[in-house]
N, C-alpha and C. Protein backbone atom coordinates (compact mmCIF):
# COMPACT_ATOMS: atom_id res chain seq x y z
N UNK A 1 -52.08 -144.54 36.24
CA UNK A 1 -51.13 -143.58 36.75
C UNK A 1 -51.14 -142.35 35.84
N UNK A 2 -51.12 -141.13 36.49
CA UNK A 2 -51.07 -140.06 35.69
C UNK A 2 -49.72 -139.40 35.83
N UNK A 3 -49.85 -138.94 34.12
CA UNK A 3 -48.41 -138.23 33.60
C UNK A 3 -48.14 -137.30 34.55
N UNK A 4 -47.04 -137.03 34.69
CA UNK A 4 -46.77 -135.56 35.21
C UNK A 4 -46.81 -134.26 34.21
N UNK A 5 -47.84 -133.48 34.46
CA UNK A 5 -48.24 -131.89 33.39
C UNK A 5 -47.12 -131.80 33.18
N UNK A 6 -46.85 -131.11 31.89
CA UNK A 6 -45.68 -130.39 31.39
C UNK A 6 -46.48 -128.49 31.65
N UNK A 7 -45.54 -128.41 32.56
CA UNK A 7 -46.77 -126.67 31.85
C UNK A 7 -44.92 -125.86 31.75
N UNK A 8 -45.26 -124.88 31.96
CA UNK A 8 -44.29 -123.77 31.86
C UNK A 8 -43.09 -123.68 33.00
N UNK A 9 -41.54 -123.40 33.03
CA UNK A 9 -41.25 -123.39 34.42
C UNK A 9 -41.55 -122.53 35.01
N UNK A 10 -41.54 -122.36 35.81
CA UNK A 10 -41.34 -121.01 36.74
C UNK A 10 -40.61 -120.26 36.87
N UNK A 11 -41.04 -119.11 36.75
CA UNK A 11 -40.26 -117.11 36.55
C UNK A 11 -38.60 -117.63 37.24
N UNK A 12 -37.81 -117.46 36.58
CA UNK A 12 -36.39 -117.19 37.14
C UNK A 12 -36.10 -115.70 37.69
N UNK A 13 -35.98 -115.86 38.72
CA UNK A 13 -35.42 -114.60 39.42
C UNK A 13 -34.45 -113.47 38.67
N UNK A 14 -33.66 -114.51 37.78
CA UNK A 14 -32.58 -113.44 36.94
C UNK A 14 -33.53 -113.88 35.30
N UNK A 15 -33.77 -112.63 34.69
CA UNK A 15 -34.50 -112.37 33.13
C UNK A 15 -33.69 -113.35 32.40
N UNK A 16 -34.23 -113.84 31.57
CA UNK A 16 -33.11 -114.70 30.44
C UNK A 16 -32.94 -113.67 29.42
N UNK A 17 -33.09 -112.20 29.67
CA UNK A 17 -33.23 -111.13 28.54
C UNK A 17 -31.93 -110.61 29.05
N UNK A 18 -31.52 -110.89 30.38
CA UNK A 18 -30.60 -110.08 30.76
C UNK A 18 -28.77 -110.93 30.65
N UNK A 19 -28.34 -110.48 30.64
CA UNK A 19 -26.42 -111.39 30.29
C UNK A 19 -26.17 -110.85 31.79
N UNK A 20 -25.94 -111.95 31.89
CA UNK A 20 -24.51 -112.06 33.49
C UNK A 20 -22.87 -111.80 33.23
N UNK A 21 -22.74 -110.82 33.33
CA UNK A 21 -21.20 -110.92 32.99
C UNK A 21 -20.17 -110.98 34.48
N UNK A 22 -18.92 -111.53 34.29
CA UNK A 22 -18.24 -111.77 35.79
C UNK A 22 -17.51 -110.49 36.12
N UNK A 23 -16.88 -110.21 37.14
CA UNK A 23 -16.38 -108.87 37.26
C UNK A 23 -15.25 -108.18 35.92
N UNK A 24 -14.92 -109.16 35.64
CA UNK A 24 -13.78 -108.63 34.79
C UNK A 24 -14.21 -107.92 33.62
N UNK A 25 -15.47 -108.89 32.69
CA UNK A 25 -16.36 -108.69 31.77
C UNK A 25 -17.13 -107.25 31.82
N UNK A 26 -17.71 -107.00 33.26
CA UNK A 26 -18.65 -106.21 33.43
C UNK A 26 -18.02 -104.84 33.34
N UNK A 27 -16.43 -104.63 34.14
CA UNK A 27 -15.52 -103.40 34.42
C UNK A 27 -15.51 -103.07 33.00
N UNK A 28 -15.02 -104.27 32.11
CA UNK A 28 -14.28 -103.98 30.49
C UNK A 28 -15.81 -103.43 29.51
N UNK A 29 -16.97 -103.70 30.15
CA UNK A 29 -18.39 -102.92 29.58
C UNK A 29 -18.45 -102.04 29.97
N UNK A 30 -18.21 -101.62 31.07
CA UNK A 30 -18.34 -99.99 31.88
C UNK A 30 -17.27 -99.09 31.64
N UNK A 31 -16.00 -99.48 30.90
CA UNK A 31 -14.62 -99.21 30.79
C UNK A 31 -13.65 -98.52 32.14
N UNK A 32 -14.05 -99.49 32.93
CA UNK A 32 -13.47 -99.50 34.30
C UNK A 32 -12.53 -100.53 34.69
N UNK A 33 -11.50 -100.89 35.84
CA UNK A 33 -10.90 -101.66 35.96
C UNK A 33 -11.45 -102.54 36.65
N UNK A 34 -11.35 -103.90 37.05
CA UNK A 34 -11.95 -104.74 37.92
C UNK A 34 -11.45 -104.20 39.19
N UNK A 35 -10.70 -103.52 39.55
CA UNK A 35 -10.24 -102.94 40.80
C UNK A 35 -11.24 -101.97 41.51
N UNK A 36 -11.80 -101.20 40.25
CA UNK A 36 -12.81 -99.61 40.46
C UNK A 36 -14.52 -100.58 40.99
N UNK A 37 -14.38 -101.95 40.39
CA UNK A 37 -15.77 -102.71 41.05
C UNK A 37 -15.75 -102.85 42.13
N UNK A 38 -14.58 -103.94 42.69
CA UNK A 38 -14.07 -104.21 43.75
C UNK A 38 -14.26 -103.19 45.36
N UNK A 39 -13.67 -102.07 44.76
CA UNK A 39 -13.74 -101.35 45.64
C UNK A 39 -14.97 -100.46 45.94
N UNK A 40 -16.32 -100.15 44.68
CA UNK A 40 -17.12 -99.96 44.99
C UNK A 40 -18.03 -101.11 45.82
N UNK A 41 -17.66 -102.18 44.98
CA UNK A 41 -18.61 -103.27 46.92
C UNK A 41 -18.32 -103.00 47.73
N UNK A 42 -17.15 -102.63 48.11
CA UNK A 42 -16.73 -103.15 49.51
C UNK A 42 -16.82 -101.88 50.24
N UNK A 43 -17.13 -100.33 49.26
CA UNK A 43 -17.14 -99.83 50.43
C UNK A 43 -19.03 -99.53 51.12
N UNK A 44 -19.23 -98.80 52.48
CA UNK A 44 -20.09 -98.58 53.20
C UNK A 44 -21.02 -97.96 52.69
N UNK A 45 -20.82 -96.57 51.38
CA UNK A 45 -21.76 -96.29 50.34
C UNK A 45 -22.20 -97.45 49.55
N UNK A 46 -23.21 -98.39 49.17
CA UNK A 46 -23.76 -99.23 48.36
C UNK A 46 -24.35 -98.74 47.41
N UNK A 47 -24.65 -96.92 47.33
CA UNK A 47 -25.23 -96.56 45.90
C UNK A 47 -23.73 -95.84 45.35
N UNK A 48 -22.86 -96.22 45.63
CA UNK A 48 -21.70 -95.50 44.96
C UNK A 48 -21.36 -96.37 43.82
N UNK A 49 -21.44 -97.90 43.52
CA UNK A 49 -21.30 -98.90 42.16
C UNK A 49 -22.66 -99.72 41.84
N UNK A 50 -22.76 -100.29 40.63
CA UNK A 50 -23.76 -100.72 40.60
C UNK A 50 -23.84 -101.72 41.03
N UNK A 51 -25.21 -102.42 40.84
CA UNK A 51 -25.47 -103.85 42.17
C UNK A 51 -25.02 -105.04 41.22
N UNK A 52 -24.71 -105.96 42.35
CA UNK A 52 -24.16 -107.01 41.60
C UNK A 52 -24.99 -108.22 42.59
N UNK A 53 -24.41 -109.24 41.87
CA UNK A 53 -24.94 -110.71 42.22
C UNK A 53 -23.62 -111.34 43.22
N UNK A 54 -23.94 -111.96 44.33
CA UNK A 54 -23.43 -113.01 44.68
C UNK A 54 -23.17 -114.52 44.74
N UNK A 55 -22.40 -114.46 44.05
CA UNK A 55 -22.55 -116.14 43.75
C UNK A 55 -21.65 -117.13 43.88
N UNK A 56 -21.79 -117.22 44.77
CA UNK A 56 -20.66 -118.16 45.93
C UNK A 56 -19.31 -117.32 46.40
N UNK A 57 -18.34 -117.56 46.49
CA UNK A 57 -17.53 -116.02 46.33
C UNK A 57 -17.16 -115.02 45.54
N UNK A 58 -17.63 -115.70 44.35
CA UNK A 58 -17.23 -114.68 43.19
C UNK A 58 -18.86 -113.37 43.24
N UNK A 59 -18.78 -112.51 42.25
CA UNK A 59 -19.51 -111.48 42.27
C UNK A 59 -19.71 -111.61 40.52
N UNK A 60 -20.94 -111.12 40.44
CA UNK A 60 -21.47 -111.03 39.18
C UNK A 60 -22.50 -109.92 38.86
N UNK A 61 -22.32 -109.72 37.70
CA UNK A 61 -23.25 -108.62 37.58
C UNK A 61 -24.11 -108.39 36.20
N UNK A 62 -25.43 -107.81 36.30
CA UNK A 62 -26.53 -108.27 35.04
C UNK A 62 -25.88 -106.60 33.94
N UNK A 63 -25.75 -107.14 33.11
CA UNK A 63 -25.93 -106.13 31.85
C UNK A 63 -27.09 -105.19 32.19
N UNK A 64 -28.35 -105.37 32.25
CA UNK A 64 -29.22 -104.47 32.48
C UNK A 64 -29.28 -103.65 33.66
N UNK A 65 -28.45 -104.39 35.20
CA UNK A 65 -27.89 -103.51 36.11
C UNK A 65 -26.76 -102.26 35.60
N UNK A 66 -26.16 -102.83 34.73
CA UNK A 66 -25.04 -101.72 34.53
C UNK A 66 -25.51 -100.70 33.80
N UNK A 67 -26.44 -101.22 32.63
CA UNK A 67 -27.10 -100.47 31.96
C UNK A 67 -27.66 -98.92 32.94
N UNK A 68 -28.07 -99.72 33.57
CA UNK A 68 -29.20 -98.69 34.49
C UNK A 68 -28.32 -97.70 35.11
N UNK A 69 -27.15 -98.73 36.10
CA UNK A 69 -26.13 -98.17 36.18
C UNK A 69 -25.37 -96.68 35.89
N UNK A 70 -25.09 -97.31 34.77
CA UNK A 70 -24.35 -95.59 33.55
C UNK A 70 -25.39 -94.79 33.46
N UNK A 71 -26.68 -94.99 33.19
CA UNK A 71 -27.55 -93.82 33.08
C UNK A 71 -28.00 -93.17 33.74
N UNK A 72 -27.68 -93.87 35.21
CA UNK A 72 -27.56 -92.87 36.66
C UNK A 72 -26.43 -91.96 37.25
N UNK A 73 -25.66 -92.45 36.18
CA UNK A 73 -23.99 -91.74 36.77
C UNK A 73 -24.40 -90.04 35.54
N UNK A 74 -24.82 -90.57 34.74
CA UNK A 74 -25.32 -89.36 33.66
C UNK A 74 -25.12 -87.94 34.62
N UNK A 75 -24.16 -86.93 34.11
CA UNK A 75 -24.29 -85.44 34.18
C UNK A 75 -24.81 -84.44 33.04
N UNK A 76 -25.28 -83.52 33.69
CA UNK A 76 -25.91 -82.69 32.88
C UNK A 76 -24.56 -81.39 32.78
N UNK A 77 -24.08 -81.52 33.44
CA UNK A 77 -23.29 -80.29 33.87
C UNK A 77 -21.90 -80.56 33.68
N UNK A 78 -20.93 -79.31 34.25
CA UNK A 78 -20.20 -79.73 34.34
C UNK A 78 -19.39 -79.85 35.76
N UNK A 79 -20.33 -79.59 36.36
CA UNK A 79 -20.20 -79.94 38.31
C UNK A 79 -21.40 -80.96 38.74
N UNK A 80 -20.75 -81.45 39.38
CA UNK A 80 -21.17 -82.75 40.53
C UNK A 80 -22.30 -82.02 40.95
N UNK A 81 -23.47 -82.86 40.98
CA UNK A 81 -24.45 -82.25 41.96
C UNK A 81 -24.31 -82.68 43.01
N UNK A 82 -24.50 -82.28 43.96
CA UNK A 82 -24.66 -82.42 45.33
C UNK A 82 -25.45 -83.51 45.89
């Protein structure tokens, strides 16, 4: 009878480089309220908050999403671009 290989697992969809934080965690990294998340899911713009995870009913979201996140909200100015 042969062993079963040990090799490597297989690629996880979420980085083990990256931290999952839960909504509450993620608002208090962005210095937002869990309310200002909330309401960016839910509304019909989806590039208006950053992306998050679903995971069962709760919502979650990767550090390196938020990361990316804030550096897209970045102004140069001091007016909104268009």
């Amino acid at each position: 009878m042969l062993e079963p290989s040990l090799s490597a697992p297989t690629a996880d969809p979420v980085s083990t480089d990256s931290c999952v934080l839960s909504e509450a965690q993620a608002a208090a990294y962005i210095g937002m309220s869990p309310a200002f998340l909330r309401r960016r899911r839910l509304t019909k713009n989806t590039r208006s908050g950053p992306p998050f995870l679903k995971l069962g009913t709760k919502a979650a979201y990767l550090r390196d999403d938020l990361d990316a996140w804030l550096r897209s909200q970045r102004c140069t100015t001091g007016r909104e671009e268009a």
